[in-house]
N, C-alpha and C. Protein backbone atom coordinates (compact mmCIF):
# COMPACT_ATOMS: atom_id res chain seq x y z
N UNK A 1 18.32 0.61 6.19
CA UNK A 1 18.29 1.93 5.60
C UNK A 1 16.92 2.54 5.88
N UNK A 2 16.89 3.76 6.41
CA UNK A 2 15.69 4.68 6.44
C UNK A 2 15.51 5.67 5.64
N UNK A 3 14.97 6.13 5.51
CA UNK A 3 13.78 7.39 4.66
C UNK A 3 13.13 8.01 4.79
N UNK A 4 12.50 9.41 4.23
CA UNK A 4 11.04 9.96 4.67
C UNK A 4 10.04 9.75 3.28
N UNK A 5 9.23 9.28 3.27
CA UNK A 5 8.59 9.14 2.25
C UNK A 5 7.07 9.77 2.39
N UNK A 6 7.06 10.74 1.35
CA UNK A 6 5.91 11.64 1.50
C UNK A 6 4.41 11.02 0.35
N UNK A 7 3.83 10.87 1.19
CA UNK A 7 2.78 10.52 0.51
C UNK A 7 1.46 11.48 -0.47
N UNK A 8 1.87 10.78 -1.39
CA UNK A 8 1.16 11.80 -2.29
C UNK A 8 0.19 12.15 -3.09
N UNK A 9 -0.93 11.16 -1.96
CA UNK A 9 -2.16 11.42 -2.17
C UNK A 9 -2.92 10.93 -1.36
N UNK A 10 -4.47 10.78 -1.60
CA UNK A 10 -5.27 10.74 -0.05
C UNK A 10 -6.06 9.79 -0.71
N UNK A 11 -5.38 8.42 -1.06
CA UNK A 11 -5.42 7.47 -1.50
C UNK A 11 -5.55 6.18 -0.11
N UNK A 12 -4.52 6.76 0.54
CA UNK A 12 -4.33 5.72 1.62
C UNK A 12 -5.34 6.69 3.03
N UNK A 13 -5.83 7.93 2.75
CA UNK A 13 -6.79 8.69 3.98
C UNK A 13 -8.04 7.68 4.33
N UNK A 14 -8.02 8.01 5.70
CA UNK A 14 -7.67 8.85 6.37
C UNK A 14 -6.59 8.13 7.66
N UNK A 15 -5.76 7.11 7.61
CA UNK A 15 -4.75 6.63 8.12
C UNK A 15 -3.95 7.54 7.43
N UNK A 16 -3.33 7.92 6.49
CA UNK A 16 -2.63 8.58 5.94
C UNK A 16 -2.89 10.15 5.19
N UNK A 17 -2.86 10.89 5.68
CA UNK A 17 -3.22 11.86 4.96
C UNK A 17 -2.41 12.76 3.41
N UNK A 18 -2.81 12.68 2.31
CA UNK A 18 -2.19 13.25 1.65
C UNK A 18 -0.89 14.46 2.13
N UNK A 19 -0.05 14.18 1.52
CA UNK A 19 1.42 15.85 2.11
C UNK A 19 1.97 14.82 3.43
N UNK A 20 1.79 13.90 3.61
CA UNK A 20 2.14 13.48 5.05
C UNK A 20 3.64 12.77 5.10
N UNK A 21 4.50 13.34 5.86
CA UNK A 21 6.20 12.46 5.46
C UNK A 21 6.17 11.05 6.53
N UNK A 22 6.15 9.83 6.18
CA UNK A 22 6.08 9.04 6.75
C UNK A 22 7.45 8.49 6.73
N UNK A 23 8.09 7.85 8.01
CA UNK A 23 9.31 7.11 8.13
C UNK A 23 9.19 5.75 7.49
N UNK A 24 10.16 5.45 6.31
CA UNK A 24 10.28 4.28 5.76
C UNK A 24 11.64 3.60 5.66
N UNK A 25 11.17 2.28 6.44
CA UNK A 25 12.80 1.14 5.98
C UNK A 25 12.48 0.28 5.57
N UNK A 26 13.80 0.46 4.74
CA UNK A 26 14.06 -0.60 3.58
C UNK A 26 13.20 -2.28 3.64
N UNK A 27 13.16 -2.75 2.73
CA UNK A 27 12.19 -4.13 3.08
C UNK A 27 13.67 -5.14 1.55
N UNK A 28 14.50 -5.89 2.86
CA UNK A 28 15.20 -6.33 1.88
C UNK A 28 14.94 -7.81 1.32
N UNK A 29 15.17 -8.22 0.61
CA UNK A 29 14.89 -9.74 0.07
C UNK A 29 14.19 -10.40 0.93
N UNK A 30 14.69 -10.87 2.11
CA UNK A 30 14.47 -11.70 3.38
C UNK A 30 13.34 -11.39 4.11
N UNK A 31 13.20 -9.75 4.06
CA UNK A 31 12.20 -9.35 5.42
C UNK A 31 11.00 -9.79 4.68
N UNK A 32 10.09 -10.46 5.75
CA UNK A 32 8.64 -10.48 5.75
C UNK A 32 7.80 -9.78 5.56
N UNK A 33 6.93 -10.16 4.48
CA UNK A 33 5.89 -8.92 4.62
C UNK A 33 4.38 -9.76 4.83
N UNK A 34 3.89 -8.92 5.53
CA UNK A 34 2.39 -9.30 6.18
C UNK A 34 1.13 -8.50 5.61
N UNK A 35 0.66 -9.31 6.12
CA UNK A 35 -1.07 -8.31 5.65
C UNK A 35 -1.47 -7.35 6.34
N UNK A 36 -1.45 -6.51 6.31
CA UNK A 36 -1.48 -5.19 6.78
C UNK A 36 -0.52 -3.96 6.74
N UNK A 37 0.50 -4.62 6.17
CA UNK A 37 1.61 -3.56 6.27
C UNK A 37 1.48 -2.39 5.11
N UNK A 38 1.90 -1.70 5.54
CA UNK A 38 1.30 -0.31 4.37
C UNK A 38 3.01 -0.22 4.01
N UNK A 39 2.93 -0.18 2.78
CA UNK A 39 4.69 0.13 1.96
C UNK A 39 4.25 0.24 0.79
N UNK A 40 5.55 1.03 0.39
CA UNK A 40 5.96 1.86 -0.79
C UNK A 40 6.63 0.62 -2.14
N UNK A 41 5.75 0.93 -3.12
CA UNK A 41 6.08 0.00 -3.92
C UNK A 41 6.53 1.16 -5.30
N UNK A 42 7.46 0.18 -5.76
CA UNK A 42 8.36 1.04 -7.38
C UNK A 42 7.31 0.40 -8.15
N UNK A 43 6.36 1.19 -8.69
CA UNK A 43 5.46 1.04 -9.45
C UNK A 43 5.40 1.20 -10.93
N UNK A 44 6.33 0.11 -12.12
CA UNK A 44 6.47 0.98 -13.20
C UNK A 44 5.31 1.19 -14.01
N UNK A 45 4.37 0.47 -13.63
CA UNK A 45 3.30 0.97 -14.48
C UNK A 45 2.38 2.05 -14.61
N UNK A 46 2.93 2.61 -13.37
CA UNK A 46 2.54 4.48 -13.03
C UNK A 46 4.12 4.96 -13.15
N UNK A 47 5.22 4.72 -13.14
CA UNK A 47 6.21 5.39 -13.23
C UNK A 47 6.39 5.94 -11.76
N UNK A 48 6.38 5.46 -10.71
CA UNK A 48 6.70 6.20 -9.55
C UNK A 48 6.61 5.65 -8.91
N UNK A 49 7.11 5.62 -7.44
CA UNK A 49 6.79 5.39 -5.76
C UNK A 49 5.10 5.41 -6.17
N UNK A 50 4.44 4.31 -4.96
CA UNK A 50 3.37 4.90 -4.34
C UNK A 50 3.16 4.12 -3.15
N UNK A 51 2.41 4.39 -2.17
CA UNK A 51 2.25 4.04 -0.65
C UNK A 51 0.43 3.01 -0.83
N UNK A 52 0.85 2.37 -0.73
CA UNK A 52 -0.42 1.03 -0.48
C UNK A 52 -0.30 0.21 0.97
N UNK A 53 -1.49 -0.49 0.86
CA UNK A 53 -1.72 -1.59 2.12
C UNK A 53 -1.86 -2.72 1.52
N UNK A 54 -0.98 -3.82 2.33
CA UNK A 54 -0.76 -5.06 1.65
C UNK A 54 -1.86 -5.88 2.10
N UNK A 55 -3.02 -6.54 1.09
CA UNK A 55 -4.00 -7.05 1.75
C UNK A 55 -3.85 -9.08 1.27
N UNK A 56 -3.83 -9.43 0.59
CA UNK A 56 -3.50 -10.30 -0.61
C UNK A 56 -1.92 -10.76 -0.10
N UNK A 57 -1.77 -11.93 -0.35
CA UNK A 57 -0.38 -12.39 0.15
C UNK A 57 -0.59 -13.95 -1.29
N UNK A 58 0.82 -13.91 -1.21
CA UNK A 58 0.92 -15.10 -2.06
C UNK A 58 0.19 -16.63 -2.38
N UNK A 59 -0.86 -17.03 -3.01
CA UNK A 59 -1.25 -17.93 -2.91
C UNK A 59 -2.38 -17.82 -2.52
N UNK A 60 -3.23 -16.87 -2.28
CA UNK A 60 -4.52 -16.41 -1.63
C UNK A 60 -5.50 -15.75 -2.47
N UNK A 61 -6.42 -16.44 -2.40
CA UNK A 61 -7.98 -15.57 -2.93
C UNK A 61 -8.46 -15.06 -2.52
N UNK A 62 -8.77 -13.72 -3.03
CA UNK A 62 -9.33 -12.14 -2.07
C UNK A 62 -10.39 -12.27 -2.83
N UNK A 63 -11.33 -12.13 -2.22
CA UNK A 63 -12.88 -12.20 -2.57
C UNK A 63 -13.42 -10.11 -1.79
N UNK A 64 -13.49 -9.16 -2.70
CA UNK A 64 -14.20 -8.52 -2.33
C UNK A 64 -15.57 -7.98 -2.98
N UNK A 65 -16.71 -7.87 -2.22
CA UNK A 65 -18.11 -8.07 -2.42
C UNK A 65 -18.69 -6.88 -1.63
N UNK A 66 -19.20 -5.82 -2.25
CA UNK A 66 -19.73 -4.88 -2.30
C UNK A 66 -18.42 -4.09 -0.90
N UNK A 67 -17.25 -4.25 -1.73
CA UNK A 67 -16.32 -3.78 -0.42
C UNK A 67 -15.79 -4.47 0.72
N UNK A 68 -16.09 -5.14 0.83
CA UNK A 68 -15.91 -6.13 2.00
C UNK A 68 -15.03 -7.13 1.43
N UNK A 69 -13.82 -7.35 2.12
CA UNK A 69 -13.08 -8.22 1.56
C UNK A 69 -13.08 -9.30 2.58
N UNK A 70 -12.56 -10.68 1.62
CA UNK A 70 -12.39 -11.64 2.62
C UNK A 70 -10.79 -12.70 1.56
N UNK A 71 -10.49 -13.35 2.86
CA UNK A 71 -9.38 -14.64 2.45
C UNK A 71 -9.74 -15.66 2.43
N UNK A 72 -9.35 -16.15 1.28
CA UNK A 72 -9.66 -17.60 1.62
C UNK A 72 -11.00 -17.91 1.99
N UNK A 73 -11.88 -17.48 1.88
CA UNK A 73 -13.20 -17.50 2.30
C UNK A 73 -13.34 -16.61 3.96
N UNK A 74 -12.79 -16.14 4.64
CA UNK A 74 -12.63 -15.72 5.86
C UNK A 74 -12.52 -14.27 5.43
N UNK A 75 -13.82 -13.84 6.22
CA UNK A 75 -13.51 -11.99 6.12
C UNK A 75 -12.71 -11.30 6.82
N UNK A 76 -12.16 -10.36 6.53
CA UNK A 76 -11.25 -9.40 6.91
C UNK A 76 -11.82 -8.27 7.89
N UNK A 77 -11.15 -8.50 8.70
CA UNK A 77 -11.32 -6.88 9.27
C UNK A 77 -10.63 -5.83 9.73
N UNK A 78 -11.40 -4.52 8.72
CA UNK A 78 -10.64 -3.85 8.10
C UNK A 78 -11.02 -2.01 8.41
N UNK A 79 -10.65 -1.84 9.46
CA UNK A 79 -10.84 -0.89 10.76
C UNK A 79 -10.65 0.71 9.22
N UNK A 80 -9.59 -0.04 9.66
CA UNK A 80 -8.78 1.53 8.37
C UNK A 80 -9.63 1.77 7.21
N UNK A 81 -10.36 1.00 6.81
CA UNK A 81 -10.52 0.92 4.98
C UNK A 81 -11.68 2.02 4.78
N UNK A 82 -12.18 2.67 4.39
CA UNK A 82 -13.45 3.17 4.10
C UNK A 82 -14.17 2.39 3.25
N UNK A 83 -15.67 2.63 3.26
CA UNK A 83 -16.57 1.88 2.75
C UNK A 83 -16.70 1.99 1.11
N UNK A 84 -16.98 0.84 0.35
CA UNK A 84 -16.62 1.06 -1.11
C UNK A 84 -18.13 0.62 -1.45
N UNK A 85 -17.66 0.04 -2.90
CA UNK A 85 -19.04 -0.92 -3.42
C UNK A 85 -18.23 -2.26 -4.57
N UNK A 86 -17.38 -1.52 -4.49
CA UNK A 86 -16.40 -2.31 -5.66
C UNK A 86 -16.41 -4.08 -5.20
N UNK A 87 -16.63 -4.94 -6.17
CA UNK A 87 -16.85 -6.13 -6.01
C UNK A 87 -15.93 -7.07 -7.55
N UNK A 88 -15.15 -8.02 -7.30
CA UNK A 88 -14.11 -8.89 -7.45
C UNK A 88 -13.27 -10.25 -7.20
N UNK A 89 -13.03 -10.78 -7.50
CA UNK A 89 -11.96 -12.07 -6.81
C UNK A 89 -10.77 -11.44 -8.02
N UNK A 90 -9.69 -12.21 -6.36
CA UNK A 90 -8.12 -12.02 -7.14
C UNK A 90 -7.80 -13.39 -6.98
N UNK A 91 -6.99 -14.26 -7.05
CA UNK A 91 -6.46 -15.26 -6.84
C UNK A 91 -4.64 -14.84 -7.24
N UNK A 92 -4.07 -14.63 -6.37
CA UNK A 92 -3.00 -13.86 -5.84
C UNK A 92 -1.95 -14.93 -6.63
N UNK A 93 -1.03 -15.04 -7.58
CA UNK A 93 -0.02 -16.11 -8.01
C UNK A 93 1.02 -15.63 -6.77
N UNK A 94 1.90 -16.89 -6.77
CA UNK A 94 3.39 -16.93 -6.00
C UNK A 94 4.18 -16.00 -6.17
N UNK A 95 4.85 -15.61 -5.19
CA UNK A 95 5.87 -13.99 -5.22
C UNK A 95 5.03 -12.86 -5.65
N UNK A 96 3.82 -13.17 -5.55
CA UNK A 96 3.25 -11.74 -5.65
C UNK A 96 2.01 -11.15 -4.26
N UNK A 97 1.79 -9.73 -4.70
CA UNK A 97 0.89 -9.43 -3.42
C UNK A 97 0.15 -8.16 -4.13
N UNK A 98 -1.72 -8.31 -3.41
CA UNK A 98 -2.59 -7.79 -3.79
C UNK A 98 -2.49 -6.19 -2.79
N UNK A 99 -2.07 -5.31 -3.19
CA UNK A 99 -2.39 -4.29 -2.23
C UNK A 99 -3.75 -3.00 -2.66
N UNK A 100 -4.06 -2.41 -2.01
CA UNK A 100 -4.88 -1.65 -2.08
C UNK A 100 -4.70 -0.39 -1.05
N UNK A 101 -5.44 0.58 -1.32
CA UNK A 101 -5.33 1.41 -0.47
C UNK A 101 -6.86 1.70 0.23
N UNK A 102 -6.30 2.70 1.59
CA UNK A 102 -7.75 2.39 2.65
C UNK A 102 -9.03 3.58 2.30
N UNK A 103 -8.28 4.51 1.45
CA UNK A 103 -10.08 5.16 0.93
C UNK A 103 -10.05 4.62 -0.22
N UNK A 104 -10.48 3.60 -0.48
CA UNK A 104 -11.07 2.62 -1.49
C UNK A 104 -11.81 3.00 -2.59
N UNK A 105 -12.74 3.64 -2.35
CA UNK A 105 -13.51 4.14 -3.91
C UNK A 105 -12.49 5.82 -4.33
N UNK A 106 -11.47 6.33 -3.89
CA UNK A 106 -10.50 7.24 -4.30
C UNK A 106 -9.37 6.36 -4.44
N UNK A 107 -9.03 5.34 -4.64
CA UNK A 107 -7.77 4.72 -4.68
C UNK A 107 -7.19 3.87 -5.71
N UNK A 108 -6.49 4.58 -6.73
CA UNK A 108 -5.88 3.27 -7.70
C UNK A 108 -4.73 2.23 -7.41
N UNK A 109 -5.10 1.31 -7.39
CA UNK A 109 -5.12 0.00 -6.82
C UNK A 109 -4.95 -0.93 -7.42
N UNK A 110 -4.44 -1.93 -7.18
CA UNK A 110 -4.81 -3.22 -7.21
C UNK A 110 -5.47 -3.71 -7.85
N UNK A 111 -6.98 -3.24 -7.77
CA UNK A 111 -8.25 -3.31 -8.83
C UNK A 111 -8.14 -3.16 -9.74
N UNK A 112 -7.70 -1.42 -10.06
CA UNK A 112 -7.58 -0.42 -11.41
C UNK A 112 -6.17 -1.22 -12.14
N UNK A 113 -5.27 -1.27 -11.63
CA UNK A 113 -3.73 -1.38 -12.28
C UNK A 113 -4.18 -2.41 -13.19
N UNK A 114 -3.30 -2.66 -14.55
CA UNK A 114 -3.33 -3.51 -15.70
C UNK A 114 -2.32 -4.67 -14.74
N UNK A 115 -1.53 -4.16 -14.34
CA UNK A 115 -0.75 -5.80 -13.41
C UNK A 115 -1.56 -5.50 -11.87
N UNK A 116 -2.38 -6.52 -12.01
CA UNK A 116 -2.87 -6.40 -10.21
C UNK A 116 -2.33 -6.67 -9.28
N UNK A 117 -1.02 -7.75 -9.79
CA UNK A 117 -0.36 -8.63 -8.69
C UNK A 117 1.28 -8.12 -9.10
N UNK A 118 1.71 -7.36 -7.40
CA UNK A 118 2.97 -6.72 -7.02
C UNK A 118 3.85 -8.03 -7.03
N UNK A 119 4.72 -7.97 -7.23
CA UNK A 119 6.16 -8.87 -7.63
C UNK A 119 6.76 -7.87 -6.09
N UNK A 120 7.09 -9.11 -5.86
CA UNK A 120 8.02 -9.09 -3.82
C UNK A 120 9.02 -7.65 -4.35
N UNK A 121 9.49 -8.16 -5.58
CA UNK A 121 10.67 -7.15 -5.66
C UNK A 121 10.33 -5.58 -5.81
N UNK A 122 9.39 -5.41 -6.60
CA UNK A 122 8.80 -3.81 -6.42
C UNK A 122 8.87 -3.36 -4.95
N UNK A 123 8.09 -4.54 -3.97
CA UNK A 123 7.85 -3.61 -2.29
C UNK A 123 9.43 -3.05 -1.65
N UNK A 124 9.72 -2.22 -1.54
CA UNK A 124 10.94 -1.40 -1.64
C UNK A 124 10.86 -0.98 0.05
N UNK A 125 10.01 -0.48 0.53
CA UNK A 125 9.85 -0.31 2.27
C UNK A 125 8.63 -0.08 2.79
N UNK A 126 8.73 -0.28 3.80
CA UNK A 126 7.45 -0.69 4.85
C UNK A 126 7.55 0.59 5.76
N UNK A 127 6.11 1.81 5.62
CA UNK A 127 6.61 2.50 6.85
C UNK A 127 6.34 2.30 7.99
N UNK A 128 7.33 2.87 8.75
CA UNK A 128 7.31 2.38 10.37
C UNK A 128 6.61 3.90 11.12
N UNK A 129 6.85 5.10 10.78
CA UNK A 129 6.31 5.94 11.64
C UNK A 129 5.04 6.73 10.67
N UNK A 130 4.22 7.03 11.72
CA UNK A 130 3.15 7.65 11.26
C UNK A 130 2.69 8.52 11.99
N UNK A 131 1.85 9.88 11.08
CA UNK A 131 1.61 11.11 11.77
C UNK A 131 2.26 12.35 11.61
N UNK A 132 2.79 12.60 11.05
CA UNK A 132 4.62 13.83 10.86
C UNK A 132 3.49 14.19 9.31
N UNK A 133 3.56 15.61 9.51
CA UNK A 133 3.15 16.58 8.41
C UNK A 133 3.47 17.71 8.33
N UNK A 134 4.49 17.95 7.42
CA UNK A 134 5.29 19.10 7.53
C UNK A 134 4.39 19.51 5.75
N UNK A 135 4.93 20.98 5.83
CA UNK A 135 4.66 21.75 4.32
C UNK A 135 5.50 20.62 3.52
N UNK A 136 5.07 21.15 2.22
CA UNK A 136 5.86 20.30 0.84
C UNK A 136 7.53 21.76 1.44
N UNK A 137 7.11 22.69 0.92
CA UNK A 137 8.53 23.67 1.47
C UNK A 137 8.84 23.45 2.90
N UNK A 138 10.08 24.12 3.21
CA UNK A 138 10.73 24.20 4.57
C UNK A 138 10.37 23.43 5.73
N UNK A 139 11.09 22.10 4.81
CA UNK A 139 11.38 20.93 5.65
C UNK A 139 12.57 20.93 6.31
N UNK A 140 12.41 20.70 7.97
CA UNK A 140 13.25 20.97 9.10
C UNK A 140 14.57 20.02 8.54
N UNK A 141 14.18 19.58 7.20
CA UNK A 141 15.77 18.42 7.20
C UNK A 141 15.77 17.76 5.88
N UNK A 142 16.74 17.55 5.67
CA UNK A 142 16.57 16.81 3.69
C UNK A 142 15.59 15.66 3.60
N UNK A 143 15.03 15.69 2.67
CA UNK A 143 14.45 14.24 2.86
C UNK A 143 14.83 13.43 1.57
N UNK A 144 15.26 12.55 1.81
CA UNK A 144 16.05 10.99 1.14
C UNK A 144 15.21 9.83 0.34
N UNK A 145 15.46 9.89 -0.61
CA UNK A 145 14.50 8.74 -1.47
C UNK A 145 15.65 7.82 -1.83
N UNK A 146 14.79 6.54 -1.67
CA UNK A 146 15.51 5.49 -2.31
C UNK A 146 16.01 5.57 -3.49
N UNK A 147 17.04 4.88 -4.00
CA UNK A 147 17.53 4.93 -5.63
C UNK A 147 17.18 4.01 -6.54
């Protein structure tokens, strides 16, 4: 199943720009998810969709230090992210995942949230296309949200 999922804030900028309709499919039980993948998680503790980057994977300690994150003791590199100061360890429990978004000191996250650690079942889809920015009005075509 596909989607357009508009992102709705400049949380994930400047890979993503706020107003931006990104193509999203479904992420079902089975499919894999990796570190890096940017998807849309049912977030009830904001009450809504929101678009993150999956950094944190099950079973893993994210060590970030003046911004700079690392695994497992091994740093990350992290092209997309903008520069922060924010400093932390997560130690990631099973079936869950640490995401964040890539303008980092504008981004509630992972960090901020009262549950830090995403449950597999919230990640709802992974987008696949990027770049498409149409107005919030007179969109060339319906756009479809998950249920």
């Amino acid at each position: 199943m596909l989607w357009l999922t508009r992102v709705q804030s400049n949380s994930m900028a400047p890979t993503l720009p706020g107003g931006a309709l990104e193509l999203t499919r479904r992420l079902w039980r089975r499919t894999p998810v990796r570190r890096g993948d940017v998807v849309v998680v049912d977030s009830r503790e904001l009450g809504r969709h929101v678009v993150k980057r999956v950094i944190g994977l099950p079973g893993e300690t994210v060590a970030i230090e003046a911004g700079r994150v690392s695994i497992n003791g091994q740093p990350l590199a992290e092209p997309y992210a903008s520069r922060s100061v924010f400093t932390d360890t997560f130690h990631v429990p099973a079936g869950h995942y640490l995401l964040l978004g890539d303008h980092r000191d504008a981004s509630s996250d992972s960090r901020s949230w009262r549950q830090p650690y995403i449950a597999r079942a919230a990640l709802i889809g992974r987008l696949i296309g990027r770049g498409w920015s149409w107005p919030q009005r007179g969109l060339p075509f319906a756009v479809e949200r998950p249920a």
